[in-house]
C-alpha atoms as a PDB file:
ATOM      1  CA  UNK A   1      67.755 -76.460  30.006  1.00  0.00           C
ATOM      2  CA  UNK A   2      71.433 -77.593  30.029  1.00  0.00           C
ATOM      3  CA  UNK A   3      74.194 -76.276  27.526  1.00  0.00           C
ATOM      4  CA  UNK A   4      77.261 -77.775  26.734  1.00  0.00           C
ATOM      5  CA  UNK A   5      78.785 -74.463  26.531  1.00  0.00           C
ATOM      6  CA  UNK A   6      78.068 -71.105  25.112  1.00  0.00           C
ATOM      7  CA  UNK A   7      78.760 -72.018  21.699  1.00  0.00           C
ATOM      8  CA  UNK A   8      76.249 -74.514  21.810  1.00  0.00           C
ATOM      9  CA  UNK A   9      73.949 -72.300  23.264  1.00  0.00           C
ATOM     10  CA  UNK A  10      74.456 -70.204  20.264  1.00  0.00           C
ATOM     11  CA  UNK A  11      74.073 -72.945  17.954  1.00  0.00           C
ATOM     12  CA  UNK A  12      70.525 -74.142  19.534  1.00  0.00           C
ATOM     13  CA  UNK A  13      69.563 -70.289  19.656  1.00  0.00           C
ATOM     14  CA  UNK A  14      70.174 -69.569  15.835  1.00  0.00           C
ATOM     15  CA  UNK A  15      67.642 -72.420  15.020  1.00  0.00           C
ATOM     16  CA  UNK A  16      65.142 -70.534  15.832  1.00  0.00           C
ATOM     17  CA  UNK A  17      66.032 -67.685  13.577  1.00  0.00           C
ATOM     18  CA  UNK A  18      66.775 -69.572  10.818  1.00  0.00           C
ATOM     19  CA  UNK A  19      64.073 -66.840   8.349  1.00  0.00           C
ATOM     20  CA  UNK A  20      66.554 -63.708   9.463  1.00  0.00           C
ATOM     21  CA  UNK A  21      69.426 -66.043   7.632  1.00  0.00           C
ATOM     22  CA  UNK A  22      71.376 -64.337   4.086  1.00  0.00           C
ATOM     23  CA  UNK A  23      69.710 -61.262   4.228  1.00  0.00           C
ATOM     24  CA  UNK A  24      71.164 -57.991   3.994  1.00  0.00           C
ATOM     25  CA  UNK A  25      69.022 -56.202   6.484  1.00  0.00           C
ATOM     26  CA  UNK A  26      69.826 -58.219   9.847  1.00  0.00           C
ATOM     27  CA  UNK A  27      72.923 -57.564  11.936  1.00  0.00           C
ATOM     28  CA  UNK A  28      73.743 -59.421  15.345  1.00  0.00           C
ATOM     29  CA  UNK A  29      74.517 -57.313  18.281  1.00  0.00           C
ATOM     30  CA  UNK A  30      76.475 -58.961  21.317  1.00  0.00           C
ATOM     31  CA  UNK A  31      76.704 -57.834  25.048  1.00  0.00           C
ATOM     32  CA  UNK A  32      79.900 -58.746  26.405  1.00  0.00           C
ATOM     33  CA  UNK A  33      81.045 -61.095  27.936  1.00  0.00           C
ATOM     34  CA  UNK A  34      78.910 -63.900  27.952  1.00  0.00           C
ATOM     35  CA  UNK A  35      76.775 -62.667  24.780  1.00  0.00           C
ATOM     36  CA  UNK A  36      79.957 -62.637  22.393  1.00  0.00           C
ATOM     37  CA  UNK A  37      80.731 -66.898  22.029  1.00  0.00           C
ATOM     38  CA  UNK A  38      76.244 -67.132  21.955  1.00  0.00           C
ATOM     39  CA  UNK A  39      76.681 -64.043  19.491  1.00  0.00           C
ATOM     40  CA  UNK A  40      79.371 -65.331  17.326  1.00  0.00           C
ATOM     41  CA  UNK A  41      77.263 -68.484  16.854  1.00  0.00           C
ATOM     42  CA  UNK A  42      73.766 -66.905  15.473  1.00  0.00           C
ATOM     43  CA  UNK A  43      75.842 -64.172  13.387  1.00  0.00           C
ATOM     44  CA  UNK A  44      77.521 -67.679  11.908  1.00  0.00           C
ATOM     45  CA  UNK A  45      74.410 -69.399  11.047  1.00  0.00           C
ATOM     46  CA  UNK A  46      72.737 -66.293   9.758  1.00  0.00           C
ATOM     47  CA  UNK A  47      76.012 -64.771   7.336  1.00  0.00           C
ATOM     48  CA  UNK A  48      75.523 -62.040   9.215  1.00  0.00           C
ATOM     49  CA  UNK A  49      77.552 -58.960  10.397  1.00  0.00           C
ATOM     50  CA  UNK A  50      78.363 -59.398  14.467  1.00  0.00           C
ATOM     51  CA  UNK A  51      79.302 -56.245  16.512  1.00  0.00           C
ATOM     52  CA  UNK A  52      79.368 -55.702  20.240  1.00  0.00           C
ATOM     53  CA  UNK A  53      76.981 -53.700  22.162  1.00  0.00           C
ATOM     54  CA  UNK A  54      78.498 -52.288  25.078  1.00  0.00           C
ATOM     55  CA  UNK A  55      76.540 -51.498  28.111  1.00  0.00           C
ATOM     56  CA  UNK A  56      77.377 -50.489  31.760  1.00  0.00           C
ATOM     57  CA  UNK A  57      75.265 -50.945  34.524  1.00  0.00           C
ATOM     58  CA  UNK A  58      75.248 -47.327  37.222  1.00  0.00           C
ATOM     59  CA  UNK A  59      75.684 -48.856  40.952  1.00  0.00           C
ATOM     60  CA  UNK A  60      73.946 -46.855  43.679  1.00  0.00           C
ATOM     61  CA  UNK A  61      77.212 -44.975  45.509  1.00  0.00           C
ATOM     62  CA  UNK A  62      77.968 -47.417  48.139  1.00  0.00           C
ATOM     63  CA  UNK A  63      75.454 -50.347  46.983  1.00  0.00           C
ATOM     64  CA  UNK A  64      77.229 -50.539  43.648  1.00  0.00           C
ATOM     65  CA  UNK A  65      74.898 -54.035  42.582  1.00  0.00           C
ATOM     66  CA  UNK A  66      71.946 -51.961  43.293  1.00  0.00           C
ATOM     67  CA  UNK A  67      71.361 -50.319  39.409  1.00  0.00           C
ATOM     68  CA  UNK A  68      70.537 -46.825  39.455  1.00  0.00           C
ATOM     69  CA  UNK A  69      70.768 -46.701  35.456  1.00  0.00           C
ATOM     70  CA  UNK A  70      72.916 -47.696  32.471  1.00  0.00           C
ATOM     71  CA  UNK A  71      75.115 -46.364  30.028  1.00  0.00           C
ATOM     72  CA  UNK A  72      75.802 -47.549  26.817  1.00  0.00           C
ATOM     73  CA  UNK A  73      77.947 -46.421  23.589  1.00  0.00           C
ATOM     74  CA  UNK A  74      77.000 -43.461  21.772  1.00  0.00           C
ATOM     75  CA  UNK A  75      76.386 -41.019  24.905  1.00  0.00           C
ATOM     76  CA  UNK A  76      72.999 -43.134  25.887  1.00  0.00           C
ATOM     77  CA  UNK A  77      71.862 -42.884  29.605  1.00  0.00           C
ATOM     78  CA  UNK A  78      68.898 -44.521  30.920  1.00  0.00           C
ATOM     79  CA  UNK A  79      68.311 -43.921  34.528  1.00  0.00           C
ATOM     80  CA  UNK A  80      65.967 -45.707  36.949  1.00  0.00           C
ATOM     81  CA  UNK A  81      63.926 -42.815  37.966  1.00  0.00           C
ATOM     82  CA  UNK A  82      62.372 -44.836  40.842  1.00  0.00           C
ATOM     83  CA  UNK A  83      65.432 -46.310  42.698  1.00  0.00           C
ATOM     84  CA  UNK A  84      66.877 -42.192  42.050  1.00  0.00           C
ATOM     85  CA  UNK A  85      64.190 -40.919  43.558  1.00  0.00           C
ATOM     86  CA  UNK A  86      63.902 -43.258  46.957  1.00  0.00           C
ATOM     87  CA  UNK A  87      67.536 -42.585  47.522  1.00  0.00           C
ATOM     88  CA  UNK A  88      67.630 -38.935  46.907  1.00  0.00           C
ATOM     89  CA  UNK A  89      70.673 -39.173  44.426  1.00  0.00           C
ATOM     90  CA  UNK A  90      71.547 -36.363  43.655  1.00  0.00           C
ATOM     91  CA  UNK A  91      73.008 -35.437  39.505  1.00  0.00           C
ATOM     92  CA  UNK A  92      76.353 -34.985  40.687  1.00  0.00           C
ATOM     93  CA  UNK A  93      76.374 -38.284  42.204  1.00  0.00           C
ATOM     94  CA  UNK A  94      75.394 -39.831  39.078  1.00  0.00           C
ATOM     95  CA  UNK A  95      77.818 -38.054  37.600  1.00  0.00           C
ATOM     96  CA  UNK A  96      80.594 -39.206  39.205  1.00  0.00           C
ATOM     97  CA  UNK A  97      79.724 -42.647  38.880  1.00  0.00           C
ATOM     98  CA  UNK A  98      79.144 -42.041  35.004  1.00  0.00           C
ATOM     99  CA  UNK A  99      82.406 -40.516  34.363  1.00  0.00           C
ATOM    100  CA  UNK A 100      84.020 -44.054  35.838  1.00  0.00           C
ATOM    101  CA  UNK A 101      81.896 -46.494  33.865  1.00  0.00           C
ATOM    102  CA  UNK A 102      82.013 -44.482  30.703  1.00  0.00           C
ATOM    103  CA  UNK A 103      85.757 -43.998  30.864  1.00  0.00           C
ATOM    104  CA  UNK A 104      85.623 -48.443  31.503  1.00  0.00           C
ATOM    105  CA  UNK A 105      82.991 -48.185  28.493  1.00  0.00           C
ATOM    106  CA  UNK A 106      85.585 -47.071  26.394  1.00  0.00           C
ATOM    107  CA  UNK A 107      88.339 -48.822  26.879  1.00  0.00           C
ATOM    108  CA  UNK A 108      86.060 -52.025  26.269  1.00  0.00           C
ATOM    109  CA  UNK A 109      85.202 -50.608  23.357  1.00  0.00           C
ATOM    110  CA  UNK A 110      88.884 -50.457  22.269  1.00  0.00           C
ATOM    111  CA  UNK A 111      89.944 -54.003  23.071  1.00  0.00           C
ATOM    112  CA  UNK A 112      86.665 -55.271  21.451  1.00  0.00           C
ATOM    113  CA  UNK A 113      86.656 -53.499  18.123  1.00  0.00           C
ATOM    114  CA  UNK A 114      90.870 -53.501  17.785  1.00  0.00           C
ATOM    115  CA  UNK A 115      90.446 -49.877  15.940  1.00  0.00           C
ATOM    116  CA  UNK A 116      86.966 -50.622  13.476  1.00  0.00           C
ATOM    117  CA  UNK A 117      84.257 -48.606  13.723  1.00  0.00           C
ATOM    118  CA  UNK A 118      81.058 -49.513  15.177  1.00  0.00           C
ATOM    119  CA  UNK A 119      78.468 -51.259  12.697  1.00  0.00           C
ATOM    120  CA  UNK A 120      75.587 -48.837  11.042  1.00  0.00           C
ATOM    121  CA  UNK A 121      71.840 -50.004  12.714  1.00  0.00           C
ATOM    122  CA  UNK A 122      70.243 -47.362  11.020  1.00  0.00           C
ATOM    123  CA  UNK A 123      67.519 -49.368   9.232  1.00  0.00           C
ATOM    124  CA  UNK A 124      68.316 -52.848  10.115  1.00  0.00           C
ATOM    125  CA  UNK A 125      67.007 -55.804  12.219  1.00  0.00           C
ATOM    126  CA  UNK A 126      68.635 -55.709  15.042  1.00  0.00           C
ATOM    127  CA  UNK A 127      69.324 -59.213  17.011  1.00  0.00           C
ATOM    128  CA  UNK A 128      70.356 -58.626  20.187  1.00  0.00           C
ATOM    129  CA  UNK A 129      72.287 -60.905  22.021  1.00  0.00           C
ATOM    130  CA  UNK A 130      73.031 -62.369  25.772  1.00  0.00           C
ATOM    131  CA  UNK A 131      73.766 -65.424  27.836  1.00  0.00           C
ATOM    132  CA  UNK A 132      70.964 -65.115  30.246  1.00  0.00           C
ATOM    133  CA  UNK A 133      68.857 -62.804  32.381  1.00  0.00           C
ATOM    134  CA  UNK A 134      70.577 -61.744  35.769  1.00  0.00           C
ATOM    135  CA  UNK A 135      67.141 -59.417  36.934  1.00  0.00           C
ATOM    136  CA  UNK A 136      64.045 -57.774  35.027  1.00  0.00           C
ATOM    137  CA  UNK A 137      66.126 -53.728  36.518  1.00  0.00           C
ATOM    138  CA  UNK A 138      69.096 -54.843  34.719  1.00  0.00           C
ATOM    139  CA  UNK A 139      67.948 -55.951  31.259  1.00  0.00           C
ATOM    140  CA  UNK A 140      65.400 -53.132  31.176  1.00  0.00           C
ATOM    141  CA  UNK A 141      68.296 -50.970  31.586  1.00  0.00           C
ATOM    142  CA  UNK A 142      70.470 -52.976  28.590  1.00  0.00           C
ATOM    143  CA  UNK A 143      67.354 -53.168  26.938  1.00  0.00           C
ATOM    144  CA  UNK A 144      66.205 -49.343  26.588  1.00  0.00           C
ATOM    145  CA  UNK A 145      69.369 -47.961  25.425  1.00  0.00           C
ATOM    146  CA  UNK A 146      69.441 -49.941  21.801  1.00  0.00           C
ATOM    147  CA  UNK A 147      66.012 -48.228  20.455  1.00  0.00           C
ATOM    148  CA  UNK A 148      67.078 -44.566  20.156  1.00  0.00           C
ATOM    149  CA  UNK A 149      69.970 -46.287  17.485  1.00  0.00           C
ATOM    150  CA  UNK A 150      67.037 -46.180  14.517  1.00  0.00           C
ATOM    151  CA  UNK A 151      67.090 -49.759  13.962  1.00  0.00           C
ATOM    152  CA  UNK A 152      64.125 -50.622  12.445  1.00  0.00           C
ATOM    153  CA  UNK A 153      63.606 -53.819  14.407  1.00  0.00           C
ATOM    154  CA  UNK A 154      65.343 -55.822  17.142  1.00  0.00           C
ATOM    155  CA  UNK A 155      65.095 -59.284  19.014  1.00  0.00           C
ATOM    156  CA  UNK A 156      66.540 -59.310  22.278  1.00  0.00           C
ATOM    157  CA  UNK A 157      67.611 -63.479  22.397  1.00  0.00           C
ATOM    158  CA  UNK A 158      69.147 -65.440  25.325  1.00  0.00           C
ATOM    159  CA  UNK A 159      69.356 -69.252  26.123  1.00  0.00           C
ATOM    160  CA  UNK A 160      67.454 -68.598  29.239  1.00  0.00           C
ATOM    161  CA  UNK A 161      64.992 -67.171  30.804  1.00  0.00           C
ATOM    162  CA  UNK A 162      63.453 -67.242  34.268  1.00  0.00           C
ATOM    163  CA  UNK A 163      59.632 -67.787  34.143  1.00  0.00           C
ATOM    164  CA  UNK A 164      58.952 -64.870  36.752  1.00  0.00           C
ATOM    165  CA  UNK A 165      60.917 -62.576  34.608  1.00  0.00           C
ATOM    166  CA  UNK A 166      59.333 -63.326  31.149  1.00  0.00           C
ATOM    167  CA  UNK A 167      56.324 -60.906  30.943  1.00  0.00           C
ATOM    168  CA  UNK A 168      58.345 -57.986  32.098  1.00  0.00           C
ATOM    169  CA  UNK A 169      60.700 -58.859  29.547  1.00  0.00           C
ATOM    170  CA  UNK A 170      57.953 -58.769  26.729  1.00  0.00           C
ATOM    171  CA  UNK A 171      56.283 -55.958  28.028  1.00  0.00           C
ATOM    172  CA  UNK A 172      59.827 -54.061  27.578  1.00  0.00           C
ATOM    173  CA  UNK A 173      61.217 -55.221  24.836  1.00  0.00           C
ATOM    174  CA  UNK A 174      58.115 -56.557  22.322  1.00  0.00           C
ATOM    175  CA  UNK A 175      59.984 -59.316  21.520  1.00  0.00           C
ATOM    176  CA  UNK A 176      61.715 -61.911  23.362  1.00  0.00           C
ATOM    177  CA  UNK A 177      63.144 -65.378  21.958  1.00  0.00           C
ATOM    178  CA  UNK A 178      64.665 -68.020  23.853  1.00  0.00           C
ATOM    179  CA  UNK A 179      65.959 -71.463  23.367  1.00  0.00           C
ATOM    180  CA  UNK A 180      63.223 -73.227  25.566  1.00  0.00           C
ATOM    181  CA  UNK A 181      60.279 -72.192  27.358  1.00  0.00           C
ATOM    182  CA  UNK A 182      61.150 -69.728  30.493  1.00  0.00           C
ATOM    183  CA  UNK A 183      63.033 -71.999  33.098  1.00  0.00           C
ATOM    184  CA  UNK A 184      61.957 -71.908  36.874  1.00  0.00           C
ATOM    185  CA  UNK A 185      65.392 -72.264  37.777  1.00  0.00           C
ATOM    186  CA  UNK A 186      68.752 -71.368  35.886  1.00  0.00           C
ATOM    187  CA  UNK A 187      71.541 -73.706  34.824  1.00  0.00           C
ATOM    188  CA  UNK A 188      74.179 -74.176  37.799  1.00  0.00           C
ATOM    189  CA  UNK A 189      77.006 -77.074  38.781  1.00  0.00           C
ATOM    190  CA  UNK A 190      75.781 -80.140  38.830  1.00  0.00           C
ATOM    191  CA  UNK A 191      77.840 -83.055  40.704  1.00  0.00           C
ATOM    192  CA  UNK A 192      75.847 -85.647  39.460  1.00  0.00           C
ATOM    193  CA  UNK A 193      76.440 -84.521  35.599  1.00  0.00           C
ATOM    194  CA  UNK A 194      79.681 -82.862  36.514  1.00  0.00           C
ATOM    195  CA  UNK A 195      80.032 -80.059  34.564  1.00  0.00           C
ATOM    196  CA  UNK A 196      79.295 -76.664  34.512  1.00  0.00           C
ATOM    197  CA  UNK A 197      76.439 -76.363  31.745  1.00  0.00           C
ATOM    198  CA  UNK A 198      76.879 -72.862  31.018  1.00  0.00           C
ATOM    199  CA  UNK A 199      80.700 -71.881  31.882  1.00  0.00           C
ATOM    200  CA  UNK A 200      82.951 -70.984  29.338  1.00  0.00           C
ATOM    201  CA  UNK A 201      84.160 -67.135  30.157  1.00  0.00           C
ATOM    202  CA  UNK A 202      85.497 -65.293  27.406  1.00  0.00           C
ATOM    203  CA  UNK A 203      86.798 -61.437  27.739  1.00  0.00           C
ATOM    204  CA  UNK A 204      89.026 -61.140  24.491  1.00  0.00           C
ATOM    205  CA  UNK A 205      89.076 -63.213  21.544  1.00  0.00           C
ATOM    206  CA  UNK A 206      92.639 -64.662  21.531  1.00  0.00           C
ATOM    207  CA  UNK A 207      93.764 -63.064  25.145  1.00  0.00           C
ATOM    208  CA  UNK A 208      94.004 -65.870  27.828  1.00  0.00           C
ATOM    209  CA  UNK A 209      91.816 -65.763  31.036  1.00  0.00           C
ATOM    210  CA  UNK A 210      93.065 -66.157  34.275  1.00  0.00           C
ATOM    211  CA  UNK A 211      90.745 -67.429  37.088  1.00  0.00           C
ATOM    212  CA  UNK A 212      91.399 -66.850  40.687  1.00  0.00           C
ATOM    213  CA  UNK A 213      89.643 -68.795  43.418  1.00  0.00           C
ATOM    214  CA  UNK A 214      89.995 -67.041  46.421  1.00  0.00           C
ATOM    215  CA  UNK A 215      89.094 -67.899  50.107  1.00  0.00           C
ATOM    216  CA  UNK A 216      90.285 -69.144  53.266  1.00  0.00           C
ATOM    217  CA  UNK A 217      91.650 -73.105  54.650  1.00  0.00           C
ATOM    218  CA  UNK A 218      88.807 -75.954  54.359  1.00  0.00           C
ATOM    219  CA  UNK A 219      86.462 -73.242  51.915  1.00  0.00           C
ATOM    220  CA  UNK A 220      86.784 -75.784  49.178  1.00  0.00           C
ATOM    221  CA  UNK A 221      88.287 -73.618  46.689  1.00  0.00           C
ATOM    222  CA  UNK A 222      91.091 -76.597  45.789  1.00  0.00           C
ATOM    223  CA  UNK A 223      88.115 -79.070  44.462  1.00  0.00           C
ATOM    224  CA  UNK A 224      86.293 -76.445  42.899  1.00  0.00           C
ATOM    225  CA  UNK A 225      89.457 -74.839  40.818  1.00  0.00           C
ATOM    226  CA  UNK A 226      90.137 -78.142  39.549  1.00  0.00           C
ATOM    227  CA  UNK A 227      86.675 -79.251  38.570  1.00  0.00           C
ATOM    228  CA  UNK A 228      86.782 -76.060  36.655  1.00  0.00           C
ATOM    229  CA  UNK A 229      89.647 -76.292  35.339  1.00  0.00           C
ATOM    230  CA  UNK A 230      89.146 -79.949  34.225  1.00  0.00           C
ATOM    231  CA  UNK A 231      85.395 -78.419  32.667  1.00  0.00           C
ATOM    232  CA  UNK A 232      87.437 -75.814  30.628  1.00  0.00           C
ATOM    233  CA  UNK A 233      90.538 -77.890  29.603  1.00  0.00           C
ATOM    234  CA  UNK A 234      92.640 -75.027  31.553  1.00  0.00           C
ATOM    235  CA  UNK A 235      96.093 -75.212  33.738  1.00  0.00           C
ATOM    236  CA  UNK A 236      95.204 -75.873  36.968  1.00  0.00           C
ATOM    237  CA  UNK A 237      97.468 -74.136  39.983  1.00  0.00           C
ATOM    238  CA  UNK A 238      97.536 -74.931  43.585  1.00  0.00           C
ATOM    239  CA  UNK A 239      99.137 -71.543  44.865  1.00  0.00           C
ATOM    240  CA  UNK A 240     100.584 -73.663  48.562  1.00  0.00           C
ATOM    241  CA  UNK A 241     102.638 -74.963  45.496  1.00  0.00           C
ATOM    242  CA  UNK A 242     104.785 -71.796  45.446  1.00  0.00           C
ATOM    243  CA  UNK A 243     105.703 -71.271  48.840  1.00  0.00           C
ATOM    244  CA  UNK A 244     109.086 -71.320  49.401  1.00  0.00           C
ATOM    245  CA  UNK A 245     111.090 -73.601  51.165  1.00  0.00           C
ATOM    246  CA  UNK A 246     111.386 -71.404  54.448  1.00  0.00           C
ATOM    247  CA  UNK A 247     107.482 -71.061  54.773  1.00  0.00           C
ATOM    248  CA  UNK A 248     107.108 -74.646  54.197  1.00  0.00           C
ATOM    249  CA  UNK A 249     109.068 -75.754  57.441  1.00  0.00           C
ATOM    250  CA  UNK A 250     107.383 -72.746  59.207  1.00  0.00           C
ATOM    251  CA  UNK A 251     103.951 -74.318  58.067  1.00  0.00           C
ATOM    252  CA  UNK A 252     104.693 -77.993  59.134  1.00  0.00           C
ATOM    253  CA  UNK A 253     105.787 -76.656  62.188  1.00  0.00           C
ATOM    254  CA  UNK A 254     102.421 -74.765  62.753  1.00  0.00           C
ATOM    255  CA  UNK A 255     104.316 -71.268  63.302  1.00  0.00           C
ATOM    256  CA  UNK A 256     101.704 -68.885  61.295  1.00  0.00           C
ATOM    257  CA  UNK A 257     103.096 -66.807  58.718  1.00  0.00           C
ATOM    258  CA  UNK A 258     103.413 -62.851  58.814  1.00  0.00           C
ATOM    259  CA  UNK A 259     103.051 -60.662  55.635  1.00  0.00           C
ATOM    260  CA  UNK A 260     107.110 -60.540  55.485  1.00  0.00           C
ATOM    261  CA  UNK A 261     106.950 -64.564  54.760  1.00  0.00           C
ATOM    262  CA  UNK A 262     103.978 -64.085  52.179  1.00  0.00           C
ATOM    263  CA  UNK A 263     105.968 -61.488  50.461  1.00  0.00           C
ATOM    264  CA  UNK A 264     108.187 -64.078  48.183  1.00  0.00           C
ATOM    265  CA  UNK A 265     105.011 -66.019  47.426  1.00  0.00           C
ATOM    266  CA  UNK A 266     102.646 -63.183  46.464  1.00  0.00           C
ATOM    267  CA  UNK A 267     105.676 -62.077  43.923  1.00  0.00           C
ATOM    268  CA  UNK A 268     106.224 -65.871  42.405  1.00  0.00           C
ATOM    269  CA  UNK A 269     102.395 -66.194  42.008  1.00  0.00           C
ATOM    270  CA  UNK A 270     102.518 -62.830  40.108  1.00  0.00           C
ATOM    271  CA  UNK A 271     105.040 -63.913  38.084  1.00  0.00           C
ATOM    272  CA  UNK A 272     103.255 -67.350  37.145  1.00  0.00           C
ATOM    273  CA  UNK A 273     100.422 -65.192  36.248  1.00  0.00           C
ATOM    274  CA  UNK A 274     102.591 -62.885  33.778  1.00  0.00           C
ATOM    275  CA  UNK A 275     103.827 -65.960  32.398  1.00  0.00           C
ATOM    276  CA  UNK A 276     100.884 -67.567  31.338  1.00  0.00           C
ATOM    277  CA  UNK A 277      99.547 -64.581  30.005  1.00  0.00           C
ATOM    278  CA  UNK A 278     102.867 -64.163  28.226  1.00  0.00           C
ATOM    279  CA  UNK A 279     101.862 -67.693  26.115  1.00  0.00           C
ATOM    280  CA  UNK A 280      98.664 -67.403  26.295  1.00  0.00           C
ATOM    281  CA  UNK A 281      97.785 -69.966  29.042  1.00  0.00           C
ATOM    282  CA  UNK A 282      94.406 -70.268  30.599  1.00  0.00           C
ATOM    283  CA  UNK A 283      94.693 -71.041  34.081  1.00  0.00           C
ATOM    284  CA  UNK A 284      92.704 -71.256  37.598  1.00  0.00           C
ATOM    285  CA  UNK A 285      94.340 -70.412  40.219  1.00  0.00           C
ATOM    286  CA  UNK A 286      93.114 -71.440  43.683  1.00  0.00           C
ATOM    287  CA  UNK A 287      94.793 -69.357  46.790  1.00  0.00           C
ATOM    288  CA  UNK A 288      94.167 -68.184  50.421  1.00  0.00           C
ATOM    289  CA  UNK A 289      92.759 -64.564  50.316  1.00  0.00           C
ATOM    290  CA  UNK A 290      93.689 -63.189  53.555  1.00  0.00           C
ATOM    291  CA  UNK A 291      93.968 -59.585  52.952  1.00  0.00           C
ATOM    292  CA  UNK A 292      92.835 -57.628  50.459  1.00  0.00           C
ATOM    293  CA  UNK A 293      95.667 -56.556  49.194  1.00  0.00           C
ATOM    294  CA  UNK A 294      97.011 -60.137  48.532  1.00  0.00           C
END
């Protein structure tokens, strides 16, 4: 199932709840980032209230994509017991991890709500919303924290679902809704229809984004930045654009440069970067990643 963008994801998605719409018992809960724009869209077609719903996933020390647990607002921890108990963690490890992703939590929590309080569940029908499903570990984890909030109902909804995953996601969460029946594979870039079905990133409503692509000579990250930034209606820059004139000559004649020479460029593509997030400018950025520290 293809999507023009989130929003129309959303739009396609809210059809399907069309009986939770003008009532004063439903509220629309959003996991960042992707879920927000889907989010915004069913709270819209329902008249109903739209809050965030923060979640953060615990990385094994060391094999941080490996999920150990989640956190989400309110103090909620949900561990997975199994993957804690094959790796011996110990509670001060978790701990330690914890204290970073609830401190990131937070300040999420911040930018999102500008200052308002989190909406009341107690009691309500809770619709809760993403872009997708990444693995059955990690929405099990997202999933589990929302019932000790007293809602009286909820409905987990995405656009899409992988078929393997959708039992396990029943079995967890009673209820799962999607646009179309589960998909055997998951929307990606398509030459032939060029354009990225589901890409449209979103962090803060009203803050600009900016995108770097990041990889070595010949990796293709020129072509991809701009068929991304064409997809997105977003600035396009080519950072071998802001070398100065020195590294240029050094370049043509094939003399490699040395971190001394990359200096004046790293600090002019810095400064294009404050700039557009000065005005508010999307952009994609494609540039050689060398270093780390670049």
């Amino acid at each position: 199932m293809l999507f023009r963008n989130r929003h129309d994801a959303g739009r396609q998605l809210a059809d399907k709840l069309a009986h939770y719409a003008d009532r004063n018992d439903v509220l629309v809960l959003a996991l960042p980032r992707g879920g927000v724009p889907v989010g915004y869209e069913v709270a819209e077609a329902l008249a109903a209230p739209l809050d965030v719903f923060l979640v953060r996933k615990l990385g094994v020390p060391g094999q941080e994509e490996l999920a150990m647990g989640a956190i989400a607002s309110g103090g909620v921890r949900v561990l997975n017991e199994p993957v804690v108990r094959m790796l011996g963690l110990s509670e001060e490890d978790i701990q330690r991890v914890e204290a970073d992703e609830r401190w990131e939590l937070q300040r999420r929590e911040g930018e999102y709500r500008a200052g308002r309080p989190a909406l009341n569940v107690s009691g309500k029908i809770v619709i809760l919303v993403d872009d997708g499903l990444a693995t059955v570990s990690w929405w099990l984890c997202r999933l589990a924290p929302a019932r000790p909030a007293r809602s009286s109902s909820w409905r987990p909804m995405k656009p899409f679902v992988r078929a393997s995953r959708s039992h396990s996601m029943r079995s967890a969460s009673g209820t799962m809704i999607s646009r179309r029946r589960p998909m055997r594979r998951s929307a990606s870039y398509s030459p032939a229809r060029g354009r990225f079905p589901l890409l449209e990133p979103e962090l803060v409503p009203g803050k600009p984004m900016i995108v770097v692509l990041m990889g070595v000579s010949g990796s293709g990250k020129t072509t991809v930045g701009k068929l991304l930034a064409e997809e997105l209606g977003w600035t396009f820059i080519d950072a071998d654009d802001y070398h100065p004139a020195v590294n240029v000559e050094k370049m043509r004649r094939g003399v490699p440069l040395n971190d001394g020479d990359r200096r004046p460029w790293l600090d002019a593509l810095r400064q294009r970067i404050d700039a557009a997030c000065e005005r508010g400018e999307n952009v994609v950025l494609a540039c050689s990643a060398l270093r780390h520290a670049y």
